[in-house]
PDB file of N, CA and C in Angstrom:
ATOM      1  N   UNK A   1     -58.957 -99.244  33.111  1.00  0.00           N
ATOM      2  CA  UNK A   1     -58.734 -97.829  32.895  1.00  0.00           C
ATOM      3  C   UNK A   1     -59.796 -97.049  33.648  1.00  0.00           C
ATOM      4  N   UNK A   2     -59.393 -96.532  34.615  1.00  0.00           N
ATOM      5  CA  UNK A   2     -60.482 -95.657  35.355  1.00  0.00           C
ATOM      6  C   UNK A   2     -60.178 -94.078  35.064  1.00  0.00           C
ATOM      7  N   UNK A   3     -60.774 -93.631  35.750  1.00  0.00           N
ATOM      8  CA  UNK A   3     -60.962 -92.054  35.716  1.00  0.00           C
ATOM      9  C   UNK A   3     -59.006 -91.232  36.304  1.00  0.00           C
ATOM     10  N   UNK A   4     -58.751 -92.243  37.224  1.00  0.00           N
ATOM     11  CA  UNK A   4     -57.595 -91.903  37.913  1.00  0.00           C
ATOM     12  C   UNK A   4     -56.357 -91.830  36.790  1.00  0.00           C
ATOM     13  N   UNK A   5     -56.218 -93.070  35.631  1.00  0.00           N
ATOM     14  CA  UNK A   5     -55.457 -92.753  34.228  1.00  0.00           C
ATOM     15  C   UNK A   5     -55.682 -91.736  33.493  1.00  0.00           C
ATOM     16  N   UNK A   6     -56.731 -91.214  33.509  1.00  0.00           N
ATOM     17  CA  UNK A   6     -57.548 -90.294  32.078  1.00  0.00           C
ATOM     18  C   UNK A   6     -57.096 -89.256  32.870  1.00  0.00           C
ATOM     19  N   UNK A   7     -56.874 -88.808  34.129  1.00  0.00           N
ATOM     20  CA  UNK A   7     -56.541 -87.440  35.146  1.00  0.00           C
ATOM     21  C   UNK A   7     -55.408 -87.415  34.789  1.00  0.00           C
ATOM     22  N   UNK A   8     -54.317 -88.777  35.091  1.00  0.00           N
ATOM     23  CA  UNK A   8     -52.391 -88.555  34.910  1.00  0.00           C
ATOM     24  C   UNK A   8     -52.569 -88.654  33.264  1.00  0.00           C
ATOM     25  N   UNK A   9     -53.244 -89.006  32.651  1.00  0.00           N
ATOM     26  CA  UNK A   9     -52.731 -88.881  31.359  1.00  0.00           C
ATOM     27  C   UNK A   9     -53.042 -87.056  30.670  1.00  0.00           C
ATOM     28  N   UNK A  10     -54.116 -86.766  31.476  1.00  0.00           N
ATOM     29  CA  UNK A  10     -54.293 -85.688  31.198  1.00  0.00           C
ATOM     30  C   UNK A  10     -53.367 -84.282  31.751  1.00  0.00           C
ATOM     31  N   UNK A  11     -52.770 -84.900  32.976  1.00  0.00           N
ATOM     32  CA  UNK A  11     -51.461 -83.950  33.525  1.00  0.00           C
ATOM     33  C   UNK A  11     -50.640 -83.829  32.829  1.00  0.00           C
ATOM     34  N   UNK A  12     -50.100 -84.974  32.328  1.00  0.00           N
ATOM     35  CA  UNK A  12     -48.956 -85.319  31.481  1.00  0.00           C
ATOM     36  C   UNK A  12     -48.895 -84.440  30.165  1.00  0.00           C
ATOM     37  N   UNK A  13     -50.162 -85.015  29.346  1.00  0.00           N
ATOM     38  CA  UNK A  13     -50.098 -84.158  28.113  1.00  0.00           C
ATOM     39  C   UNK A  13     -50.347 -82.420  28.276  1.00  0.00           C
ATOM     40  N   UNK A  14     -50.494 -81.811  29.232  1.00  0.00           N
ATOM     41  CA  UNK A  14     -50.736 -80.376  29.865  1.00  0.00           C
ATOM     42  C   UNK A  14     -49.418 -80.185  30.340  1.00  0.00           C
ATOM     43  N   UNK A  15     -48.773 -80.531  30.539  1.00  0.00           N
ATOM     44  CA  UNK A  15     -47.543 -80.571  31.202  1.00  0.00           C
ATOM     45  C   UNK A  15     -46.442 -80.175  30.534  1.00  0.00           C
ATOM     46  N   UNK A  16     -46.695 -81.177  29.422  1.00  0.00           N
ATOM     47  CA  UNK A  16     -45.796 -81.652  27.951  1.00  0.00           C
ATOM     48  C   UNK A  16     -45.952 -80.261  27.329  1.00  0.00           C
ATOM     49  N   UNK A  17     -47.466 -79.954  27.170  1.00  0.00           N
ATOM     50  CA  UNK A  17     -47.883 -78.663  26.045  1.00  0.00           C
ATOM     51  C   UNK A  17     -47.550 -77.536  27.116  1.00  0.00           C
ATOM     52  N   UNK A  18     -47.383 -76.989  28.340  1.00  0.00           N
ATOM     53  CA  UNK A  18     -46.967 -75.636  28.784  1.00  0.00           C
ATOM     54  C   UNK A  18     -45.399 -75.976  28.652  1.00  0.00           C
ATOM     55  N   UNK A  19     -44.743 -76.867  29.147  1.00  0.00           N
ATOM     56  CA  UNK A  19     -42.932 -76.975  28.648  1.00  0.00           C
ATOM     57  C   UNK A  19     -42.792 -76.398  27.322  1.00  0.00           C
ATOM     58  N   UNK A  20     -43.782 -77.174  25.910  1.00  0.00           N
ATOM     59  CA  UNK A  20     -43.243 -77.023  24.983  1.00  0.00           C
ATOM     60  C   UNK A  20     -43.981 -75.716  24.328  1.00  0.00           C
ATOM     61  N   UNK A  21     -44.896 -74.933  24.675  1.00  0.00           N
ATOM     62  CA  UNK A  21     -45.120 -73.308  24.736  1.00  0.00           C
ATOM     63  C   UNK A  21     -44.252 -72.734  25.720  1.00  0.00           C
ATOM     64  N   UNK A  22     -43.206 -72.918  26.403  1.00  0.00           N
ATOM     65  CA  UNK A  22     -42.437 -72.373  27.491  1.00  0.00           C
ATOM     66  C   UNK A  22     -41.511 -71.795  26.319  1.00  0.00           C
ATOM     67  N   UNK A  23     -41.041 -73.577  25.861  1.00  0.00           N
ATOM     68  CA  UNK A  23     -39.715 -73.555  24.937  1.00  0.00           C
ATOM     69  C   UNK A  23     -39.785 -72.717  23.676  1.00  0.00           C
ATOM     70  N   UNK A  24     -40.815 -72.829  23.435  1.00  0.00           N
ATOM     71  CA  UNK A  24     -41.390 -71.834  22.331  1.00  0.00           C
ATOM     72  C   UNK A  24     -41.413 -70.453  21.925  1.00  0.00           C
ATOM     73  N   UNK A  25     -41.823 -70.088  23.537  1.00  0.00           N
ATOM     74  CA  UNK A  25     -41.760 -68.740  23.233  1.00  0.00           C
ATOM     75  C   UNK A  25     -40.387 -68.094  24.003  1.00  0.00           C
ATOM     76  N   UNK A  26     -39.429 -68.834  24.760  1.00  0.00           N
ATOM     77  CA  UNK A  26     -37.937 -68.738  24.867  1.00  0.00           C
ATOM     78  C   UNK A  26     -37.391 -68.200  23.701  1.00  0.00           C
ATOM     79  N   UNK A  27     -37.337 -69.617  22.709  1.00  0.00           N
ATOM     80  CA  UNK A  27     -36.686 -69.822  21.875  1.00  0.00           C
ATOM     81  C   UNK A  27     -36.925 -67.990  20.744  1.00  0.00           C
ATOM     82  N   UNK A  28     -38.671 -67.724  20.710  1.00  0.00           N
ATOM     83  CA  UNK A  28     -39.146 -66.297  20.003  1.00  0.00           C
ATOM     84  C   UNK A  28     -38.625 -64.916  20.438  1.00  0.00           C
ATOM     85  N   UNK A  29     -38.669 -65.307  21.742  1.00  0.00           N
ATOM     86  CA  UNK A  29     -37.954 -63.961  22.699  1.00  0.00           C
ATOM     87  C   UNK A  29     -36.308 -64.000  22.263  1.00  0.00           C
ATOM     88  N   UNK A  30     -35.592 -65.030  22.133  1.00  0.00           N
ATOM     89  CA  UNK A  30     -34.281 -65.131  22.119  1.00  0.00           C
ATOM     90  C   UNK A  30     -33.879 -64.344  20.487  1.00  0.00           C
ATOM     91  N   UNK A  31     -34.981 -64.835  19.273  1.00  0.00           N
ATOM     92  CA  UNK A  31     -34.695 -64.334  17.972  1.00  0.00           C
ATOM     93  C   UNK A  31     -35.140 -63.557  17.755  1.00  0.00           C
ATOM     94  N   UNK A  32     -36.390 -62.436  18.932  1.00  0.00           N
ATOM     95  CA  UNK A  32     -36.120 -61.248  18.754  1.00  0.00           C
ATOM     96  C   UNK A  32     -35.878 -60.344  19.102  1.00  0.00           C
ATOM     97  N   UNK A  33     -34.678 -60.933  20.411  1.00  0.00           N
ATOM     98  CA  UNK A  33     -33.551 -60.157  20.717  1.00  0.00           C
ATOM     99  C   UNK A  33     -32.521 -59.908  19.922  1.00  0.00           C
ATOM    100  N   UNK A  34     -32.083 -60.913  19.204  1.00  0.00           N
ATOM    101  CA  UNK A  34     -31.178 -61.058  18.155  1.00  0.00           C
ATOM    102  C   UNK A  34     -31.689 -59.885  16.737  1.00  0.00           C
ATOM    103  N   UNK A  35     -32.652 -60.126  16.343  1.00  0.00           N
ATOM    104  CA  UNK A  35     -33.361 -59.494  15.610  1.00  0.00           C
ATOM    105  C   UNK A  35     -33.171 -57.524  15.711  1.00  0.00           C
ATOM    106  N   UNK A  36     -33.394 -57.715  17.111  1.00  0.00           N
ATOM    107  CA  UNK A  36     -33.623 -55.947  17.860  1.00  0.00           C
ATOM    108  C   UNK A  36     -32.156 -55.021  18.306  1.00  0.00           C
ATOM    109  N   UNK A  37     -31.578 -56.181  18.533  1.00  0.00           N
ATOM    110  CA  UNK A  37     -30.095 -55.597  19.030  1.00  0.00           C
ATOM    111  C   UNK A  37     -29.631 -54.598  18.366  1.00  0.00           C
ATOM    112  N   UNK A  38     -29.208 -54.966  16.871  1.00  0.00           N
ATOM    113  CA  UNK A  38     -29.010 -54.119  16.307  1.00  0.00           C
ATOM    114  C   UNK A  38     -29.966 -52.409  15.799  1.00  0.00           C
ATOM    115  N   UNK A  39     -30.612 -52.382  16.148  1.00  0.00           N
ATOM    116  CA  UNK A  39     -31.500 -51.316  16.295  1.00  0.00           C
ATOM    117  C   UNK A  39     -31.832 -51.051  17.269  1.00  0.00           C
ATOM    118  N   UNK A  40     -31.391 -51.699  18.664  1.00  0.00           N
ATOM    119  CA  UNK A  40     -31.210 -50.811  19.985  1.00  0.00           C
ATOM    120  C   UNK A  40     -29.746 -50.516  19.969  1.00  0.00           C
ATOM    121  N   UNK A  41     -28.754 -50.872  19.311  1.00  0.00           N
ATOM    122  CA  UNK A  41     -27.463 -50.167  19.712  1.00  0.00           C
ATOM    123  C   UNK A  41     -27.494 -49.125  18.740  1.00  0.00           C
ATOM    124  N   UNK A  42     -28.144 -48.546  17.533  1.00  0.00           N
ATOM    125  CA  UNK A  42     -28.538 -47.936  16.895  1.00  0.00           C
ATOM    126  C   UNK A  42     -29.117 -47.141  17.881  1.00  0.00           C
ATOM    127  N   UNK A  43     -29.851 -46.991  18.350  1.00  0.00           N
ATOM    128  CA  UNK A  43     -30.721 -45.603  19.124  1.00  0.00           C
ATOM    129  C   UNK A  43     -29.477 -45.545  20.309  1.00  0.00           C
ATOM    130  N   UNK A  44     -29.261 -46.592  20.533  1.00  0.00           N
ATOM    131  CA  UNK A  44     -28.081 -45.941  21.995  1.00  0.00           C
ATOM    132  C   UNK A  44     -27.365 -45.176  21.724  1.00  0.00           C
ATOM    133  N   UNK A  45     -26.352 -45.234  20.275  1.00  0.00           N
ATOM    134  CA  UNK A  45     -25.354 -44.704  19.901  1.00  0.00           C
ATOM    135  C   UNK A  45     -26.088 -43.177  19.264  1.00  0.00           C
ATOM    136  N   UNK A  46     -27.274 -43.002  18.999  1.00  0.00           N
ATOM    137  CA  UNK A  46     -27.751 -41.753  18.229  1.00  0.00           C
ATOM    138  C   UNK A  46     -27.764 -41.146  19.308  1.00  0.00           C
ATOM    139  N   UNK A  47     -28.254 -41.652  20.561  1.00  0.00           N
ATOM    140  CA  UNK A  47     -28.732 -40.800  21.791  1.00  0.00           C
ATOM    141  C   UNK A  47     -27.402 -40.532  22.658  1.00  0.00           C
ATOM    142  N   UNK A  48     -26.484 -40.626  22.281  1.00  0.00           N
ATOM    143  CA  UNK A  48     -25.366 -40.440  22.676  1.00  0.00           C
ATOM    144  C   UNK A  48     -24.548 -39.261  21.997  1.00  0.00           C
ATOM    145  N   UNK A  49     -24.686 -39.482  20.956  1.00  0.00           N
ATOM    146  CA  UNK A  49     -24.478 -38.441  19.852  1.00  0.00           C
ATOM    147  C   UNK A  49     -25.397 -37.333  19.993  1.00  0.00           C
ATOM    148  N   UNK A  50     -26.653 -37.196  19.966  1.00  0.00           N
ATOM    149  CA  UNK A  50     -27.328 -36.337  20.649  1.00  0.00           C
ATOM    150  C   UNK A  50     -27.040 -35.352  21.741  1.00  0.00           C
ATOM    151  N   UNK A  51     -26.929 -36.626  22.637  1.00  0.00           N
ATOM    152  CA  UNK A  51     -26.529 -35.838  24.163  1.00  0.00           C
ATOM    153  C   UNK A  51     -24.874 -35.248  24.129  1.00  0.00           C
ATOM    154  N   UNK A  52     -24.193 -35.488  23.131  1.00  0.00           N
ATOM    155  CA  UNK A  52     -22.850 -34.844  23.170  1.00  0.00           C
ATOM    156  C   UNK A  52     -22.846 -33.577  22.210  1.00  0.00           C
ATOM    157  N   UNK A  53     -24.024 -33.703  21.612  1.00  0.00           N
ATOM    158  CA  UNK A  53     -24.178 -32.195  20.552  1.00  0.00           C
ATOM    159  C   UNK A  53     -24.538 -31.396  21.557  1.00  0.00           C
ATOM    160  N   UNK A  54     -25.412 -31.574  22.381  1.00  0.00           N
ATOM    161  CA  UNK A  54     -26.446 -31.065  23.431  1.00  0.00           C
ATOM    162  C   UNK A  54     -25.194 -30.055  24.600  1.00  0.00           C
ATOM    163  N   UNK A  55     -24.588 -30.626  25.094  1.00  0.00           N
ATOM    164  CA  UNK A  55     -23.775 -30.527  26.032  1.00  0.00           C
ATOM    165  C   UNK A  55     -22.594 -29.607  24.951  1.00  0.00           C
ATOM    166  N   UNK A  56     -22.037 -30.068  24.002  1.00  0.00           N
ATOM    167  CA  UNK A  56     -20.964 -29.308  23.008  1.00  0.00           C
ATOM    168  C   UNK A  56     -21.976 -27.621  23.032  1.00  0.00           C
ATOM    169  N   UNK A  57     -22.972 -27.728  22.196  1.00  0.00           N
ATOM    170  CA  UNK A  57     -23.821 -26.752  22.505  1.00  0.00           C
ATOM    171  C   UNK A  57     -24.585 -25.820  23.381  1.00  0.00           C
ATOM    172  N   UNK A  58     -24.042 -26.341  24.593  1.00  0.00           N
ATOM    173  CA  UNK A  58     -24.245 -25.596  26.361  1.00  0.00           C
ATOM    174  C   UNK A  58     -22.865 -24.557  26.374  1.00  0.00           C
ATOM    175  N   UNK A  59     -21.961 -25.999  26.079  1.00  0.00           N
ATOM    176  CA  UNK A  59     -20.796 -24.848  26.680  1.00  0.00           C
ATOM    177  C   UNK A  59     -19.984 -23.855  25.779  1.00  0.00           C
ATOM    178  N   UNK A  60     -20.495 -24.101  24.293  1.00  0.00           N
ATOM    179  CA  UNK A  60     -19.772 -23.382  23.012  1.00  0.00           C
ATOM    180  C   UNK A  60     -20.545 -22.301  23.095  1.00  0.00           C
ATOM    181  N   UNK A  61     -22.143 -22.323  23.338  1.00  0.00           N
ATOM    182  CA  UNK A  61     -23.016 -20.942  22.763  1.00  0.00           C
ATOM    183  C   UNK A  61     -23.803 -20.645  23.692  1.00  0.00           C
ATOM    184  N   UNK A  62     -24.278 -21.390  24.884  1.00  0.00           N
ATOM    185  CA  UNK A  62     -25.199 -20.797  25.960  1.00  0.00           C
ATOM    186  C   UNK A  62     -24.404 -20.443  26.867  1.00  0.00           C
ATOM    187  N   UNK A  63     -23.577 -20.812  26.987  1.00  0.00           N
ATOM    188  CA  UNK A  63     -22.773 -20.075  28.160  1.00  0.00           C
ATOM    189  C   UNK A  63     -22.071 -18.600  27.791  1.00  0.00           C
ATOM    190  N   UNK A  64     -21.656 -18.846  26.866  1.00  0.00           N
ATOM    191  CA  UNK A  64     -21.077 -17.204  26.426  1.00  0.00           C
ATOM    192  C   UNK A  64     -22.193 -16.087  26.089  1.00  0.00           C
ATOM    193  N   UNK A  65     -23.350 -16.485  25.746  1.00  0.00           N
ATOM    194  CA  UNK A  65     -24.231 -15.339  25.447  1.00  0.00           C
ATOM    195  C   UNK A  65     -24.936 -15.582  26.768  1.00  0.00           C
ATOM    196  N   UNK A  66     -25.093 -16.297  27.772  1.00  0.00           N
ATOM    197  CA  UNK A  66     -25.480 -15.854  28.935  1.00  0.00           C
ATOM    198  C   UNK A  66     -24.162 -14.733  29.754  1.00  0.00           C
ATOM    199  N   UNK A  67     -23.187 -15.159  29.651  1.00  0.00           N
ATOM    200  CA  UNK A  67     -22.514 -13.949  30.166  1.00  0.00           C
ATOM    201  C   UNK A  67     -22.635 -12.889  29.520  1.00  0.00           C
ATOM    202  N   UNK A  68     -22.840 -12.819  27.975  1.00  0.00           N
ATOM    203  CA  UNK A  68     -22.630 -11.227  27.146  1.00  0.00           C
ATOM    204  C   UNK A  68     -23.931 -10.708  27.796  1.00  0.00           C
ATOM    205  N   UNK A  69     -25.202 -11.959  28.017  1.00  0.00           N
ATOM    206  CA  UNK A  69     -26.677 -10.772  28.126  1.00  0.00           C
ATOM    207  C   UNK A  69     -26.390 -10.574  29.591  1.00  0.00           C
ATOM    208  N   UNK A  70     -26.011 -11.183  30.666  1.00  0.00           N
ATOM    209  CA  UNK A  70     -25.379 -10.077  31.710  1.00  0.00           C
ATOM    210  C   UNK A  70     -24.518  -9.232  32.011  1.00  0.00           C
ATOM    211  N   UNK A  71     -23.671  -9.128  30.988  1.00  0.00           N
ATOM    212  CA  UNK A  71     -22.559  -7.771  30.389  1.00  0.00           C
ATOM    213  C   UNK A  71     -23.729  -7.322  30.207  1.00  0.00           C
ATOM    214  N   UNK A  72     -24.339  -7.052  29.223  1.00  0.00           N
ATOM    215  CA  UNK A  72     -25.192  -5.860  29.167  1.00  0.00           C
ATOM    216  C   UNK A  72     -26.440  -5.585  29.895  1.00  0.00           C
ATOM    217  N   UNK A  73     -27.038  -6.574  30.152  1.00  0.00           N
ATOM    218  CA  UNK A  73     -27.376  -6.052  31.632  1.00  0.00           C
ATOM    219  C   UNK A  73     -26.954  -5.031  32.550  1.00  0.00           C
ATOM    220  N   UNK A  74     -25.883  -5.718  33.074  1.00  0.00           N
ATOM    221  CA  UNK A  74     -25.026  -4.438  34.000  1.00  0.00           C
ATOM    222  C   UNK A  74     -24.956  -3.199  33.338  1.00  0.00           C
ATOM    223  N   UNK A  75     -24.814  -3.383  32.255  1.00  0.00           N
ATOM    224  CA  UNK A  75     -24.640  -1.836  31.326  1.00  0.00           C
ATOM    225  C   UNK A  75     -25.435  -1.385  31.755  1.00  0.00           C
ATOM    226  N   UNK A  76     -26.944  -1.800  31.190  1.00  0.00           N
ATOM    227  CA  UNK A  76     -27.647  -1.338  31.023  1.00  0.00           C
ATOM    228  C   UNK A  76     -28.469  -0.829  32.456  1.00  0.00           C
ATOM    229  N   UNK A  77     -27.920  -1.486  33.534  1.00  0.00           N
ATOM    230  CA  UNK A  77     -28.254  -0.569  34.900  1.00  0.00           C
ATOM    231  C   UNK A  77     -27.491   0.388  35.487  1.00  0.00           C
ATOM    232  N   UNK A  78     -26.036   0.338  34.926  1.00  0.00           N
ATOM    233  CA  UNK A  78     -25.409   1.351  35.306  1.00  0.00           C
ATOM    234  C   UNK A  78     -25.422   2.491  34.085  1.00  0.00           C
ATOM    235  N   UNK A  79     -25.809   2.636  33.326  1.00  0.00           N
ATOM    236  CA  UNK A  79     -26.347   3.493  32.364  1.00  0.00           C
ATOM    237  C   UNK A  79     -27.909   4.238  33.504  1.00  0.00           C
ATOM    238  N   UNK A  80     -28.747   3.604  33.449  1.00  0.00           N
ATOM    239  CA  UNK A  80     -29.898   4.221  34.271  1.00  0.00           C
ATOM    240  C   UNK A  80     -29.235   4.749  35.935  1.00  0.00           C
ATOM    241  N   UNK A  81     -28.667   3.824  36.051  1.00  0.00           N
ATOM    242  CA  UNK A  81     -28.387   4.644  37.468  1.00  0.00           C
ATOM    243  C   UNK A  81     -27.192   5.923  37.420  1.00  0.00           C
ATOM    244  N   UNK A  82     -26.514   5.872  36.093  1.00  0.00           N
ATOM    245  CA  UNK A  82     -26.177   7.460  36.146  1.00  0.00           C
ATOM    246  C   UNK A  82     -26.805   8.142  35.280  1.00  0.00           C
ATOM    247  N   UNK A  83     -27.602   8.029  34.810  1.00  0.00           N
ATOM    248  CA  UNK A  83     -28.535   8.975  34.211  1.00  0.00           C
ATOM    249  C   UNK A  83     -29.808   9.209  35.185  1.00  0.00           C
ATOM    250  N   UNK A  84     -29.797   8.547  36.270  1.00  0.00           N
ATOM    251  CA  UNK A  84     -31.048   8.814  37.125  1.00  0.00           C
ATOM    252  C   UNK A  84     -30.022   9.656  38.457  1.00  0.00           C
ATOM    253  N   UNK A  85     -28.917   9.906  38.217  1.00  0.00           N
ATOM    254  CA  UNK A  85     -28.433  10.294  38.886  1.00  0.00           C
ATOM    255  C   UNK A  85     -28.087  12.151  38.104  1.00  0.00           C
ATOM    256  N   UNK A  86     -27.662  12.156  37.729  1.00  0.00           N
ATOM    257  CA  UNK A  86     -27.607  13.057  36.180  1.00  0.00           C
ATOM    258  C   UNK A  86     -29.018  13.772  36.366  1.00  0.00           C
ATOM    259  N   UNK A  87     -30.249  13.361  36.627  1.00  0.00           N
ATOM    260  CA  UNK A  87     -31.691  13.595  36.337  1.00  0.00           C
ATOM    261  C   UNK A  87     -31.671  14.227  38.111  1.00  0.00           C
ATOM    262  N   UNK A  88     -31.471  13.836  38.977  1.00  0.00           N
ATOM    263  CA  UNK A  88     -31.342  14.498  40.288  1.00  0.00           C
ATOM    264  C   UNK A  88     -30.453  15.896  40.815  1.00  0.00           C
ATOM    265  N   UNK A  89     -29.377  15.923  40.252  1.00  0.00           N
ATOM    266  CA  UNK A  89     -28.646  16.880  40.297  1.00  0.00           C
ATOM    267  C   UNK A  89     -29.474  17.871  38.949  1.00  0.00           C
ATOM    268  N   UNK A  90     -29.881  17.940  37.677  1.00  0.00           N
ATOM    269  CA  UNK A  90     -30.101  18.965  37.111  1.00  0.00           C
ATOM    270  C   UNK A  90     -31.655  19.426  37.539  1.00  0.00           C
ATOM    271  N   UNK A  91     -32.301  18.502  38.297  1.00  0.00           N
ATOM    272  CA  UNK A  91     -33.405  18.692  39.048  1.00  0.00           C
ATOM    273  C   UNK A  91     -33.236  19.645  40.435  1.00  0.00           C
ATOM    274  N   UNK A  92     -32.366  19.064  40.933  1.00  0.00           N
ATOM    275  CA  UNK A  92     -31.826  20.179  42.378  1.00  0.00           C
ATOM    276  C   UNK A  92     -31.453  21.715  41.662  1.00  0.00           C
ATOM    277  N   UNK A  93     -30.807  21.909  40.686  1.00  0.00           N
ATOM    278  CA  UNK A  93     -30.338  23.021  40.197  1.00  0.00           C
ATOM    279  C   UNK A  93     -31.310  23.920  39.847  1.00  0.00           C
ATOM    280  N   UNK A  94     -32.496  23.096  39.112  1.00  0.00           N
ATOM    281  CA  UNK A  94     -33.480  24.128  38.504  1.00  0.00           C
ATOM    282  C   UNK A  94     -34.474  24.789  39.631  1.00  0.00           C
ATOM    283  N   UNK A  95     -34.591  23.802  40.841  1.00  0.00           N
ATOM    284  CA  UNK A  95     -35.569  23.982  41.680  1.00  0.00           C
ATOM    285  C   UNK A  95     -35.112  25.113  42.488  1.00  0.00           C
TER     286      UNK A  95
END
């Protein structure tokens, strides 16, 4: 028995122990995927639901009160521009 056995015997059993920590932590990753699934299709399906309130809520209520606040907008410049017009003519008159 020389030094050259005690080296392959020592590959061997290193060899043996990273395979069977390989298999090990395969086998941990695999049960807690199994484990997680169900609470990642849980957040998928909330965030889906989310994003369809989100979007229902763009086009039911932000879109219509963005057009009403530029309805009145416009009002509200064509209101000043005939009253600034209104303000020029009783200005020419008095002068």
């Amino acid at each position: 028995m020389g030094i050259e056995w005690i080296r392959d015997l020592a590959i061997v059993v290193l060899g043996f122990g990273v395979t069977m920590v390989s298999v090990f932590i395969g086998i941990l990753a695999f049960l807690l995927y199994r484990k997680l699934r169900p609470i990642l299709d849980s957040v998928k399906a909330t965030a889906e639901t989310a994003e369809h309130i989100s979007s229902t809520m763009k086009e039911e209520v932000c879109h219509p009160l963005a057009q009403l606040a530029a309805f009145i907008q416009g009002v509200r410049q064509a209101v000043s521009l005939f009253s600034g017009l209104a303000r020029r003519k009783e200005g020419s008159r008095n002068g």
